[in-house]
C-alpha atoms as a PDB file:
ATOM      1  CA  UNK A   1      91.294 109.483 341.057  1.00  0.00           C
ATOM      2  CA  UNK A   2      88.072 111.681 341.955  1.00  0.00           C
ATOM      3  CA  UNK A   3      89.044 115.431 341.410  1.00  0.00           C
ATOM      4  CA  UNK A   4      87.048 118.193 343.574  1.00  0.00           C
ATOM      5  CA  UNK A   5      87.712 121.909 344.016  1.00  0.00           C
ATOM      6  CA  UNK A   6      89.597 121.133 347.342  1.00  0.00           C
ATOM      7  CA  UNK A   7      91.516 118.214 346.272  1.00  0.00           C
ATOM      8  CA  UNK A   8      94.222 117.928 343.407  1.00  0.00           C
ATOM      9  CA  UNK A   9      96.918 115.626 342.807  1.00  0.00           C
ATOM     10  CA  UNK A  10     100.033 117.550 341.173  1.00  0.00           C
ATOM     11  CA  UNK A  11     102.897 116.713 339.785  1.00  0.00           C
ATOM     12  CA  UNK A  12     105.959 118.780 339.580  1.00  0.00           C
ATOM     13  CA  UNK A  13     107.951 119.317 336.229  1.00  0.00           C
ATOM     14  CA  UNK A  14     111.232 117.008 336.297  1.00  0.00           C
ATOM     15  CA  UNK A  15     109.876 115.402 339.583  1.00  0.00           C
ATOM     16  CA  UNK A  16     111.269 111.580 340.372  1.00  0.00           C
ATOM     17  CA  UNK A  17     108.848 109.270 338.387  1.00  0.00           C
ATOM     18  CA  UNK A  18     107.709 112.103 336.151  1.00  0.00           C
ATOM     19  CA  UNK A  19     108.481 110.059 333.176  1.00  0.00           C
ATOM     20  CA  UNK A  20     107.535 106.858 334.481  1.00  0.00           C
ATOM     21  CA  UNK A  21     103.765 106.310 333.778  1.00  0.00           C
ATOM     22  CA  UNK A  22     104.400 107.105 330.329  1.00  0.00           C
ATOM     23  CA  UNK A  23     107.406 104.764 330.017  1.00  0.00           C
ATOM     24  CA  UNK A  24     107.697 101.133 329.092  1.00  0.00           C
ATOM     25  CA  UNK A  25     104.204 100.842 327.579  1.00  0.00           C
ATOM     26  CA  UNK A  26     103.910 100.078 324.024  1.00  0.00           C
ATOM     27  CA  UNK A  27     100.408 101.204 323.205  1.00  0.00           C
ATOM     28  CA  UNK A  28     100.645 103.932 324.401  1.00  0.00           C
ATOM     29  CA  UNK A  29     101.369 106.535 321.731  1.00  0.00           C
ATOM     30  CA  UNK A  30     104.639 107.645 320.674  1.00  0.00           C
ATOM     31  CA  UNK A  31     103.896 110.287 317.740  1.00  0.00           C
ATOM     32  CA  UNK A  32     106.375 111.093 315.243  1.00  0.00           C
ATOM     33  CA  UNK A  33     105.379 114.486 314.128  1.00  0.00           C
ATOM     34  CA  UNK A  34     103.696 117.209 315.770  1.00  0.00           C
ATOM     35  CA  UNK A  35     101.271 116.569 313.241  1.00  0.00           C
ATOM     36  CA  UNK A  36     100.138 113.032 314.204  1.00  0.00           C
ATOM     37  CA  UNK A  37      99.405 114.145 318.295  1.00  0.00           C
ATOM     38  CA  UNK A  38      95.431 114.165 318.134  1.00  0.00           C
ATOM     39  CA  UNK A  39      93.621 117.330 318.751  1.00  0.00           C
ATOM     40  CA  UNK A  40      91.475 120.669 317.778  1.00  0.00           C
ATOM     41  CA  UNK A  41      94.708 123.015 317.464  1.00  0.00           C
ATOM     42  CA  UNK A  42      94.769 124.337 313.309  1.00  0.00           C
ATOM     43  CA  UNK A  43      96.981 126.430 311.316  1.00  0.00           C
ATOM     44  CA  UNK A  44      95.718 129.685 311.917  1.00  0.00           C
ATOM     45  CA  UNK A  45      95.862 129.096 315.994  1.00  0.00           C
ATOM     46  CA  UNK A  46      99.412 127.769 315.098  1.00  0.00           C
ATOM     47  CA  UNK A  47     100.562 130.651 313.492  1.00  0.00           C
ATOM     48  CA  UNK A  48      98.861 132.679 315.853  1.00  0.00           C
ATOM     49  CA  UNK A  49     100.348 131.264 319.045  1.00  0.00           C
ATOM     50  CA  UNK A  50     103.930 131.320 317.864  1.00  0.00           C
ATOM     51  CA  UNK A  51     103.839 134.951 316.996  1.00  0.00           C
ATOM     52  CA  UNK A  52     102.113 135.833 320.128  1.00  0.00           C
ATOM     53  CA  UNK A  53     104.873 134.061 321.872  1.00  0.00           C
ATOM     54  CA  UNK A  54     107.635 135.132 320.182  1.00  0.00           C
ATOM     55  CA  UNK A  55     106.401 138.986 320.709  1.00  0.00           C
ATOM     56  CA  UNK A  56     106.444 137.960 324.110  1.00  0.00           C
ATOM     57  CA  UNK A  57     109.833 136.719 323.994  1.00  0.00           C
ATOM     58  CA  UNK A  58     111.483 140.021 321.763  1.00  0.00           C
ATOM     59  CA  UNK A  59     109.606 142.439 324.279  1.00  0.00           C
ATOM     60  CA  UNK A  60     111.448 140.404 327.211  1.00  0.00           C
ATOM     61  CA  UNK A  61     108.149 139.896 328.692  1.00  0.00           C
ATOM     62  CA  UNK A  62     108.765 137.459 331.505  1.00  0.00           C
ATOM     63  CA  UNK A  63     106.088 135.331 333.830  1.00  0.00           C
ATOM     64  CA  UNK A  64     104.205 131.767 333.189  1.00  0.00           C
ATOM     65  CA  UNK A  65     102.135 129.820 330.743  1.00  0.00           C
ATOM     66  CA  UNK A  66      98.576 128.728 332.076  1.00  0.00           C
ATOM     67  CA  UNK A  67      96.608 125.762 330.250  1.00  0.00           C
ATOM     68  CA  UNK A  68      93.255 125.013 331.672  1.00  0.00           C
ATOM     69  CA  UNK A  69      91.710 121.857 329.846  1.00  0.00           C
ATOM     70  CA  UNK A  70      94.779 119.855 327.486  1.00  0.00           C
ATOM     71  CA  UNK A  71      92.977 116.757 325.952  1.00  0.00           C
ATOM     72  CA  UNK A  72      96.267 114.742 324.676  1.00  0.00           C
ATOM     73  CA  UNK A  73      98.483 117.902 324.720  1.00  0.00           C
ATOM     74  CA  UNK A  74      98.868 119.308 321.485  1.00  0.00           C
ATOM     75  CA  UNK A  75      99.037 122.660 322.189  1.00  0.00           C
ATOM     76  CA  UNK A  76     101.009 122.185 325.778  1.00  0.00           C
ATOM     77  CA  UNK A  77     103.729 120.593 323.245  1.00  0.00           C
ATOM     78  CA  UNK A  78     104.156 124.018 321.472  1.00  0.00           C
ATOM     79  CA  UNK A  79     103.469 126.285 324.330  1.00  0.00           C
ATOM     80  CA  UNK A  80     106.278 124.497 326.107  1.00  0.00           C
ATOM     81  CA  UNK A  81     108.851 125.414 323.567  1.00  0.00           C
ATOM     82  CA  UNK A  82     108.748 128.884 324.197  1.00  0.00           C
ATOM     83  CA  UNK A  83     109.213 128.516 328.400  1.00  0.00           C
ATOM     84  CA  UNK A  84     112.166 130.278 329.279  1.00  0.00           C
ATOM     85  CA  UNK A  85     114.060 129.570 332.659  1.00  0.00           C
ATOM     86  CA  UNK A  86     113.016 130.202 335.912  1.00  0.00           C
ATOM     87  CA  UNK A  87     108.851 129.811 334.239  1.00  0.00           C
ATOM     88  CA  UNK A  88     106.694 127.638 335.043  1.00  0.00           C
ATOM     89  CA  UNK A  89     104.341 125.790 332.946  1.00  0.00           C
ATOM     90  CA  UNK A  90     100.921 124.168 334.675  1.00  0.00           C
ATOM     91  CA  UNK A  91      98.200 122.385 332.723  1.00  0.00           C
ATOM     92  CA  UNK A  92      95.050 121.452 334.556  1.00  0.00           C
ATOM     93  CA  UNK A  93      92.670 119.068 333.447  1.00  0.00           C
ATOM     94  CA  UNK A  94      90.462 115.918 334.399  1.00  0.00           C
ATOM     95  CA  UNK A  95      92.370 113.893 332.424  1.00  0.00           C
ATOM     96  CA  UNK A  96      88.991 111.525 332.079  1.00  0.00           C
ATOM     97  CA  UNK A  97      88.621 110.981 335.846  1.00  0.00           C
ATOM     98  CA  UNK A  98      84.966 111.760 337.504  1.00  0.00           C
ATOM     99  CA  UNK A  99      83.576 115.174 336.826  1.00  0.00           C
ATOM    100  CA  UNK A 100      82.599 117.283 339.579  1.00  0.00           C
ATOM    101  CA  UNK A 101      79.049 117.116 338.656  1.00  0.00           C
ATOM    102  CA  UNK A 102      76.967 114.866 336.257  1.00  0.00           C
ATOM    103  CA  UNK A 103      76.381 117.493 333.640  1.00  0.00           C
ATOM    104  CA  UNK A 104      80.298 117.687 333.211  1.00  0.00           C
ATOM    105  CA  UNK A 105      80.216 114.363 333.445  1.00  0.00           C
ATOM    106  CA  UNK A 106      77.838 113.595 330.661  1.00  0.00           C
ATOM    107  CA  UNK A 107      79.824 115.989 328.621  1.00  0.00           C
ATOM    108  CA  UNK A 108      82.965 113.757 329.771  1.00  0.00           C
ATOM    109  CA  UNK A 109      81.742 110.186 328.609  1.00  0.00           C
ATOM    110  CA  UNK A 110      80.272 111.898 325.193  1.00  0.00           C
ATOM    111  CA  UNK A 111      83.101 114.035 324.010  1.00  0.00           C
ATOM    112  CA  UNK A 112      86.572 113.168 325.631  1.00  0.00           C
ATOM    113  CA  UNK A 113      85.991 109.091 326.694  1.00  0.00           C
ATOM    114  CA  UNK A 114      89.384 108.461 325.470  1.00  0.00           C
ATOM    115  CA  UNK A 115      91.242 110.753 327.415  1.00  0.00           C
ATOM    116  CA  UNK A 116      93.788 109.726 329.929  1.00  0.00           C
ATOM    117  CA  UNK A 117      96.821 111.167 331.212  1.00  0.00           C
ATOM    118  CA  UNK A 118      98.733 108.358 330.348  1.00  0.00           C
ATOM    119  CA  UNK A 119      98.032 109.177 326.971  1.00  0.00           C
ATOM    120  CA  UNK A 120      98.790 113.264 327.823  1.00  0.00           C
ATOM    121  CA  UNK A 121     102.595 112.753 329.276  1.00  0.00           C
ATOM    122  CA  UNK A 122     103.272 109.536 326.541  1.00  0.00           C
ATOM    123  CA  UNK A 123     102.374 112.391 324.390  1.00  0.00           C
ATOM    124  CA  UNK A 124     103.980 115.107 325.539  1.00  0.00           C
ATOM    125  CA  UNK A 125     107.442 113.405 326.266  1.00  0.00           C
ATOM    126  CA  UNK A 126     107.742 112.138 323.137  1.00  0.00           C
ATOM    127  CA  UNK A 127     108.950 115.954 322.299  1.00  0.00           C
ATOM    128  CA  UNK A 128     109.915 117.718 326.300  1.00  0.00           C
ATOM    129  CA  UNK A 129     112.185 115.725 328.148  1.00  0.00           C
ATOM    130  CA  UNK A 130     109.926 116.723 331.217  1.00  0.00           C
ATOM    131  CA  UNK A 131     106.770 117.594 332.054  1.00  0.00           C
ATOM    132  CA  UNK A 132     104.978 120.329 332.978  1.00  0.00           C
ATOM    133  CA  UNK A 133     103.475 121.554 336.190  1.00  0.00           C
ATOM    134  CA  UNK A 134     100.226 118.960 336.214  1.00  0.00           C
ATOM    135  CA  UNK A 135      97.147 119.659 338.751  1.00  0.00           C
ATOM    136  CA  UNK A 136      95.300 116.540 337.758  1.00  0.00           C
ATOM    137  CA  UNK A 137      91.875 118.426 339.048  1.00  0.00           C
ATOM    138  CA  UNK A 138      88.599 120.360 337.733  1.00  0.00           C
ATOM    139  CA  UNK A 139      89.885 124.070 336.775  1.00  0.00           C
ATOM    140  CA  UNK A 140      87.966 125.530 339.785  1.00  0.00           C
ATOM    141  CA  UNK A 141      91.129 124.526 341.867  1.00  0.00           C
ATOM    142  CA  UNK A 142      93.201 127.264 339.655  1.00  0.00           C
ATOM    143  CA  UNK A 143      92.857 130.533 341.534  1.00  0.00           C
ATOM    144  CA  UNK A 144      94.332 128.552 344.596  1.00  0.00           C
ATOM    145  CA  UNK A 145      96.459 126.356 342.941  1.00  0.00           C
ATOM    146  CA  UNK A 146      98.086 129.609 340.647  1.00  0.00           C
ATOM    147  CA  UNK A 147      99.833 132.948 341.577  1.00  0.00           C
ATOM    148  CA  UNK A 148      98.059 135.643 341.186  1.00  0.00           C
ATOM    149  CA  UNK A 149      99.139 138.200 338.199  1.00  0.00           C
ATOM    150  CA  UNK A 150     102.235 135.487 337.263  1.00  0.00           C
ATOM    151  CA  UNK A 151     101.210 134.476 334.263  1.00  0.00           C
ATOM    152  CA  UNK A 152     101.780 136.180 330.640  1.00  0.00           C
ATOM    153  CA  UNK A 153     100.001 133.576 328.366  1.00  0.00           C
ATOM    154  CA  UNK A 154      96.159 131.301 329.459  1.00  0.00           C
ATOM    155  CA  UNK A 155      95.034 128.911 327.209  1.00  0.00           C
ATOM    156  CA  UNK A 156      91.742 128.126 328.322  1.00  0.00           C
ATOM    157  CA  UNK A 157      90.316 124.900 326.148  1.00  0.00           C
ATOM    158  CA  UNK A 158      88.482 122.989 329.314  1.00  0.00           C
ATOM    159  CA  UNK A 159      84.918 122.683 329.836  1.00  0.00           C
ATOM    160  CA  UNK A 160      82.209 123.542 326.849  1.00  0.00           C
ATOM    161  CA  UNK A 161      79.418 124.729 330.035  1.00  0.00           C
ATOM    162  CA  UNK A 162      78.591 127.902 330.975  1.00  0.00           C
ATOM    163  CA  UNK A 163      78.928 127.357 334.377  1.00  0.00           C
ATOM    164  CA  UNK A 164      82.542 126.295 334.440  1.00  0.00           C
ATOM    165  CA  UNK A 165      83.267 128.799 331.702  1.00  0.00           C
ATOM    166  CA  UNK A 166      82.350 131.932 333.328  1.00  0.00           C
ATOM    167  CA  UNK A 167      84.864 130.834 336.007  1.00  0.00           C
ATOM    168  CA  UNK A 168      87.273 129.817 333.895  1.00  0.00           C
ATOM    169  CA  UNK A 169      87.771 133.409 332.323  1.00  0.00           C
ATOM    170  CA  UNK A 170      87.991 135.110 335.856  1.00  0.00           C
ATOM    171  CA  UNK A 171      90.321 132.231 336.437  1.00  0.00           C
ATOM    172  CA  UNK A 172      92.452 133.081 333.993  1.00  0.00           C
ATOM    173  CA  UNK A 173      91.698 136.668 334.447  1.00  0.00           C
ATOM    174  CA  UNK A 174      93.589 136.712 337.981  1.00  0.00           C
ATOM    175  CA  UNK A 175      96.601 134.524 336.734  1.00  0.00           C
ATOM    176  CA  UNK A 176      97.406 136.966 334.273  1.00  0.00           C
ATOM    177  CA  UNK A 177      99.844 139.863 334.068  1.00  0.00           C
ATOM    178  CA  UNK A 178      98.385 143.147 333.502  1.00  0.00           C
ATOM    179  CA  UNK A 179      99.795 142.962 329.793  1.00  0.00           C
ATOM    180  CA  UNK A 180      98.986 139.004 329.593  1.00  0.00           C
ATOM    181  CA  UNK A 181      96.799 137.448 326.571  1.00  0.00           C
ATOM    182  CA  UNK A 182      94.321 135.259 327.520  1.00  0.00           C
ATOM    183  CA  UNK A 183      92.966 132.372 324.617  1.00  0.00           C
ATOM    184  CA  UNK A 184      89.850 130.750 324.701  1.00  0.00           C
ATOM    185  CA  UNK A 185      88.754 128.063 322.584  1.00  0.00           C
ATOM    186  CA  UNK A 186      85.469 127.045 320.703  1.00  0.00           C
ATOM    187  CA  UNK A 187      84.132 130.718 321.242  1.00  0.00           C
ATOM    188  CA  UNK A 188      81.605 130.457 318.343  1.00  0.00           C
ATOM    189  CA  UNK A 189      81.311 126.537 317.423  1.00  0.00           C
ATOM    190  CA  UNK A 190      77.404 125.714 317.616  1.00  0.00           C
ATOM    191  CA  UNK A 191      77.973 122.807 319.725  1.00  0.00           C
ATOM    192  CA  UNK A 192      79.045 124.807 323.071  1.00  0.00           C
ATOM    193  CA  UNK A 193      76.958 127.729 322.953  1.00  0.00           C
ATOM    194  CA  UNK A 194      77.894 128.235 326.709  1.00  0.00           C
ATOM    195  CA  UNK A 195      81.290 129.164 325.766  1.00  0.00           C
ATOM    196  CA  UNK A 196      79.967 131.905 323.366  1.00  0.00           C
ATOM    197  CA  UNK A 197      77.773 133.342 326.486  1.00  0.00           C
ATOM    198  CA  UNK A 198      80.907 133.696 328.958  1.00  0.00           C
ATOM    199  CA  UNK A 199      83.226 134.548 326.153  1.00  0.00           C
ATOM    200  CA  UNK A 200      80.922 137.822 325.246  1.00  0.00           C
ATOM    201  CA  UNK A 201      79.165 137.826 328.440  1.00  0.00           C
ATOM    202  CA  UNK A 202      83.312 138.767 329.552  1.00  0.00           C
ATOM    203  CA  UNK A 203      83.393 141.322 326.593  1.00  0.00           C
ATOM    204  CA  UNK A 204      80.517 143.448 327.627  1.00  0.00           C
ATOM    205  CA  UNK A 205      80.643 143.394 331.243  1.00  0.00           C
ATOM    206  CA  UNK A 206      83.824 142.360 332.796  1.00  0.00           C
ATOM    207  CA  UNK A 207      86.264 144.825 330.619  1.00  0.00           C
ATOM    208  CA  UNK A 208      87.790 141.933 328.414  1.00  0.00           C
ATOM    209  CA  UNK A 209      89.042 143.411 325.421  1.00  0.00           C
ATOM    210  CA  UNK A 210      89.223 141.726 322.109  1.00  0.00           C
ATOM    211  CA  UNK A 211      92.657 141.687 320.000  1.00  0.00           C
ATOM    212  CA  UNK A 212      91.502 139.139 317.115  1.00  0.00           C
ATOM    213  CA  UNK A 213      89.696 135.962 316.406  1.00  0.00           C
ATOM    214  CA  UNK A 214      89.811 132.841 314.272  1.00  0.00           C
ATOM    215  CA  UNK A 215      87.808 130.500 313.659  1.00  0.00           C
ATOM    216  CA  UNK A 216      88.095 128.265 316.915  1.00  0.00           C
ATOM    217  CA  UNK A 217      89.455 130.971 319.292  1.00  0.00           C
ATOM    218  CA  UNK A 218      89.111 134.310 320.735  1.00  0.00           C
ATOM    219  CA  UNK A 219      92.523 136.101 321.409  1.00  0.00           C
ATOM    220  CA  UNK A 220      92.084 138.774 324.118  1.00  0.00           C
ATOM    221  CA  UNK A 221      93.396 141.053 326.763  1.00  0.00           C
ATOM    222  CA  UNK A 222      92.559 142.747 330.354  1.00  0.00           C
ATOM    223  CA  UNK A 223      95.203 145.485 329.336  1.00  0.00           C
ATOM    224  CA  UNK A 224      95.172 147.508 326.428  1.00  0.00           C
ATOM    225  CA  UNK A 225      94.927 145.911 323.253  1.00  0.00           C
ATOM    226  CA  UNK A 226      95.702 148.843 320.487  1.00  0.00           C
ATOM    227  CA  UNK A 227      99.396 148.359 320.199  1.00  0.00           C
ATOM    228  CA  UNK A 228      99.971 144.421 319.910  1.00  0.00           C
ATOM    229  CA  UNK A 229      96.833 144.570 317.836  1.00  0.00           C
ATOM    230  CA  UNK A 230      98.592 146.877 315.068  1.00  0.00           C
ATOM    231  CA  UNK A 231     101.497 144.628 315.420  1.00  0.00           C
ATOM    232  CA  UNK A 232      99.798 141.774 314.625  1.00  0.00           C
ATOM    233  CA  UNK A 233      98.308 143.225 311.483  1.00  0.00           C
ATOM    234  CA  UNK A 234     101.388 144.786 310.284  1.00  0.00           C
ATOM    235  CA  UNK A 235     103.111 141.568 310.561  1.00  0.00           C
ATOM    236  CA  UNK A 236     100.367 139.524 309.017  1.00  0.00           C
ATOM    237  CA  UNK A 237      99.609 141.959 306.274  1.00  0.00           C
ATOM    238  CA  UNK A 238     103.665 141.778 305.285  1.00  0.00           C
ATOM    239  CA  UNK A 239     103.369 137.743 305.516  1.00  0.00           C
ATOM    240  CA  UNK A 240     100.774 138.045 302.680  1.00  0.00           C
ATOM    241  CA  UNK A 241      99.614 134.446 303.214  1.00  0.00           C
ATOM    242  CA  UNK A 242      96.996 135.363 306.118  1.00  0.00           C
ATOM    243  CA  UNK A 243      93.206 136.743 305.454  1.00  0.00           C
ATOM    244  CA  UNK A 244      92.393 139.831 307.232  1.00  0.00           C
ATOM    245  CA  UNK A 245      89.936 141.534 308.075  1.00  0.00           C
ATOM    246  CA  UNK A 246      88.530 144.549 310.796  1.00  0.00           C
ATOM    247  CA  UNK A 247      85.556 144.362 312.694  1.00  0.00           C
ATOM    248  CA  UNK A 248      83.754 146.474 315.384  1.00  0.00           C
ATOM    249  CA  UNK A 249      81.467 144.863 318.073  1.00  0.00           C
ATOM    250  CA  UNK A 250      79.759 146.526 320.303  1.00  0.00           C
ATOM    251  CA  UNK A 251      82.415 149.318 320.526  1.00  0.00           C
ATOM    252  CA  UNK A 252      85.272 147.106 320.855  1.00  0.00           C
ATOM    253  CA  UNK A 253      87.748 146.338 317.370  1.00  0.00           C
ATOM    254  CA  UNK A 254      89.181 143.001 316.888  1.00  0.00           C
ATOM    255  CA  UNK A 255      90.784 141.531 313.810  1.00  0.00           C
ATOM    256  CA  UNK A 256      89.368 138.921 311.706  1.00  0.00           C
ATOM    257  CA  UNK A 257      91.901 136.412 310.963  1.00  0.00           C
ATOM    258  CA  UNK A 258      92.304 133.489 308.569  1.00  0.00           C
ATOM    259  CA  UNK A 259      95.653 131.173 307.858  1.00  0.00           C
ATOM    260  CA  UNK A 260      94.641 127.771 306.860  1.00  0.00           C
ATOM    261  CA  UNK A 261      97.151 127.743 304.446  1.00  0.00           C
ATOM    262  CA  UNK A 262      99.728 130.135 305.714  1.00  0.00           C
ATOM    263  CA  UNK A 263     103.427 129.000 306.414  1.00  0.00           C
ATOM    264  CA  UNK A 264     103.482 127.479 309.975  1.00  0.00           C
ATOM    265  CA  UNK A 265     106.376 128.307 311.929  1.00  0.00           C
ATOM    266  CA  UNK A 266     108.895 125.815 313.414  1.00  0.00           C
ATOM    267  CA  UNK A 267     107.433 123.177 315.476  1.00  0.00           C
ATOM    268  CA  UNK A 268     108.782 121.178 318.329  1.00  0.00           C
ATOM    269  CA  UNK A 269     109.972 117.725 316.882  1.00  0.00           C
ATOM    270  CA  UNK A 270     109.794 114.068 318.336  1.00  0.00           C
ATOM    271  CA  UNK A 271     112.209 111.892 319.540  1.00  0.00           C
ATOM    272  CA  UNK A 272     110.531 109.077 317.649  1.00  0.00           C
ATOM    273  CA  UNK A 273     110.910 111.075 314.589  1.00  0.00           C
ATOM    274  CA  UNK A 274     112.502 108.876 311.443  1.00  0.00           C
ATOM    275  CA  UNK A 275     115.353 111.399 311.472  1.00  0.00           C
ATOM    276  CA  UNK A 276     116.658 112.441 314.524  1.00  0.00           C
ATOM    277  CA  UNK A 277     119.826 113.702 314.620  1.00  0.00           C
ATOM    278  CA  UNK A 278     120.098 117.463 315.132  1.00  0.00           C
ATOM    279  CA  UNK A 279     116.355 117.691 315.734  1.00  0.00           C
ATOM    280  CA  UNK A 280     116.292 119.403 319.143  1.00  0.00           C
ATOM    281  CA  UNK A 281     118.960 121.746 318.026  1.00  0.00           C
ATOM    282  CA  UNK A 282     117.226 122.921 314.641  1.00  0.00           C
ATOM    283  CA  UNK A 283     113.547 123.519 316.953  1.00  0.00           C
ATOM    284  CA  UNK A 284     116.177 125.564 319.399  1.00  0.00           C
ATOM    285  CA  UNK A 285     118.107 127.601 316.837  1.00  0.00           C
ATOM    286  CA  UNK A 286     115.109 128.637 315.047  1.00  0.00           C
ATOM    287  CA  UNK A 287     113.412 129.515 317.974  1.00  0.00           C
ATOM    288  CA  UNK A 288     116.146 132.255 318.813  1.00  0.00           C
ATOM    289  CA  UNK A 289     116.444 133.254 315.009  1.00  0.00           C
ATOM    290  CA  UNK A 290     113.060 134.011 315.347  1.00  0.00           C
ATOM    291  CA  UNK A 291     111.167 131.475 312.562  1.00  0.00           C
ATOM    292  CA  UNK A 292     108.339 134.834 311.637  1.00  0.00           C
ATOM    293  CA  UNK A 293     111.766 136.569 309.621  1.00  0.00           C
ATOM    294  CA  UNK A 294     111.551 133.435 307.436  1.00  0.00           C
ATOM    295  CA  UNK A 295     108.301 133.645 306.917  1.00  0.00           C
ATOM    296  CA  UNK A 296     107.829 137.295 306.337  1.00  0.00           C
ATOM    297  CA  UNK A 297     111.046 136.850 303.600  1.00  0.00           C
ATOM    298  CA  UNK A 298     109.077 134.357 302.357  1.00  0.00           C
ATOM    299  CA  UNK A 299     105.847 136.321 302.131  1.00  0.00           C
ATOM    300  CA  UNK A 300     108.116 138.703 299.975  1.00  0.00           C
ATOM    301  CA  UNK A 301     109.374 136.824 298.108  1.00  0.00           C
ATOM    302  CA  UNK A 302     106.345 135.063 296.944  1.00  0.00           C
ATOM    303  CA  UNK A 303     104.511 138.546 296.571  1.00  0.00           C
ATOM    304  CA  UNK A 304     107.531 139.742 293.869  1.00  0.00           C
ATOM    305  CA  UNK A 305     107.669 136.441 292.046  1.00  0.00           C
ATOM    306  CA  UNK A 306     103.742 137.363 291.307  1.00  0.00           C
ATOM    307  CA  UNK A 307     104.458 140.514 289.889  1.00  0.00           C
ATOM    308  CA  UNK A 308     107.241 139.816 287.953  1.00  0.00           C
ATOM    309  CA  UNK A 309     107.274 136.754 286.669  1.00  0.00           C
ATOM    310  CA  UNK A 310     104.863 134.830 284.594  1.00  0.00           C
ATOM    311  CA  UNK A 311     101.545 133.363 286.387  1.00  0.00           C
ATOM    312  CA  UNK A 312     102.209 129.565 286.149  1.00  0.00           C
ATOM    313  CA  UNK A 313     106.531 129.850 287.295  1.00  0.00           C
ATOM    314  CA  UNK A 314     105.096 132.524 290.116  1.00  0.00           C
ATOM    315  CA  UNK A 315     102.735 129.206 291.160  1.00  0.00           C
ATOM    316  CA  UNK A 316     104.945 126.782 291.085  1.00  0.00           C
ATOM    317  CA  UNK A 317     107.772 129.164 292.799  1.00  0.00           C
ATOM    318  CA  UNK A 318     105.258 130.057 295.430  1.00  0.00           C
ATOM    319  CA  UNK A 319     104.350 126.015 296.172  1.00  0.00           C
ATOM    320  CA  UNK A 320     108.171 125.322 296.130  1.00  0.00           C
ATOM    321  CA  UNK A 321     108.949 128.514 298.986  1.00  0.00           C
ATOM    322  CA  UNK A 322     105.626 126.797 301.194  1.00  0.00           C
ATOM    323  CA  UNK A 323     107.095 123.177 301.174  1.00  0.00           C
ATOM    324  CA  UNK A 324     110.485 124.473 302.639  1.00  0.00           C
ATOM    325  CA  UNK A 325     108.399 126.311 305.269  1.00  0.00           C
ATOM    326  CA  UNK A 326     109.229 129.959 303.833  1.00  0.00           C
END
């Protein structure tokens, strides 16, 4: 299917056939941990999108998720376990079909030639029982194909050009709530330099305002940033597993953050998982007990073991606490 920016084939969540082109194929992939779905989505943005979420969530913050570019839907599994009822969640990508122009299109073949959407919802359903909002189309179709201002949470992780990118962010920029965050990926790798220029080029002249970084994305906000940001590196600091660190640039603060090997949160887990039983309800219950407690209990725990016990039991304890996800 060709997509242009007047032409996009969507498909509803839970509509009749949703589940059928990624049914009854056995190549197609049917991963058994969140760990094993391909993709660019690390700890740190793990750790990172969960809390964001969750604050979201405690602050009864209502309106819908936004993913612009999805590859094989890594991180549209976890952003669809914190959709609430009566949200919507839409993903927009190419999905590998013809790019609207041969630049994208070179980019296309060289970076993303085994993409397919097939592989997307075989993906994706091994852990949601339906999916999400699809507009099987170039981004560009976005500010008609999305409310206005409904949106609390964009992911934007589509195009690597400048020219898309700059659209992308005012995109995402008019699906979001006032209060929204907005994500953008591969902000400072040296292979998509254009995404640096719009990212910045956003910073210093249309009033995006940083909250924090790591080192694939850039976390910001059209609102104000100063509260969630202190949040965040309250919460972090009490973790003790995350690297921290304030910046200024050009007049604007952001945090610095780093959580390779922090505790991840609770994941969303597969139906073809070894184990099964009790699965969906353990991802559901900790999502409501709120997984961050565990971790910042954790965090403590691990800090007073250091001070009062001896180095190597401290280690071992601390290694122990990480394995159980504390």
């Amino acid at each position: 299917m060709k997509g242009t920016a007047n032409e996009a084939a969507t498909t509803t969540a839970g509509a009749p056939g949703a589940h059928a082109s990624a049914a009854g194929d056995e190549e197609l992939p049917r991963p058994r941990s969140f760990q094993e779905v391909p993709g660019w989505f690390y700890n740190t943005d793990v750790v990172l999108f969960d809390w964001f979420l969750r604050r979201q969530q405690r602050l009864e913050q209502r309106g819908d998720l936004l993913e612009m570019g999805a590859y094989l839907g890594k991180s549209a599994i976890m952003l669809r376990a914190y959709l609430r009822e009566g949200e919507t969640f839409t993903v927009c990508d190419l999905f590998g079909s013809e790019a609207p122009t041969e630049r994208n299109e070179r980019e296309m073949r060289g970076s993303y030639a085994t993409l397919t959407r097939r592989g997307f919802e075989a993906n994706y359903l091994s852990f949601h029982d339906e999916l999400p909002r699809v507009l099987h189309a170039p981004t560009s179709v976005v500010p008609a194909e999305v409310t206005p201002a409904s949106c609390r949470f964009v992911h934007v992780d589509a195009s690597h050009l400048y020219e898309h990118v700059h659209p992308d962010i005012s995109a995402a920029r008019g699906a979001l709530m006032p209060e929204g965050l907005v994500v953008l990926d591969d902000y400072r790798s040296s292979h998509t330099p254009g995404v640096a220029c719009a990212t910045w080029q956003a910073v210093l002249e249309g009033e995006l305002r940083p909250v924090c970084v790591s080192s694939q994305k850039f976390y910001g906000t059209w609102g104000d940033p100063r509260a969630v940001q202190e949040e965040l590196h309250a919460h972090l600091r009490e973790r003790g597993d995350c690297w921290l660190q304030w910046q200024d640039v050009a007049g604007h603060r952001l945090l610095l953050i780093g959580a390779r090997k922090a505790a991840a949160p609770r994941l969303p887990v597969s139906r073809h998982a070894k184990s099964r039983a009790g699965a969906r309800d353990r991802w559901r219950d900790g999502a409501e007990a709120g997984g961050a407690s565990g971790s910042r209990a954790g965090a403590r725990t691990r800090r007073i073991a250091r001070e009062v016990l001896p180095p190597v039991i401290a280690r071992h304890l601390a290694r122990a606490l990480r394995a159980r996800g504390r």
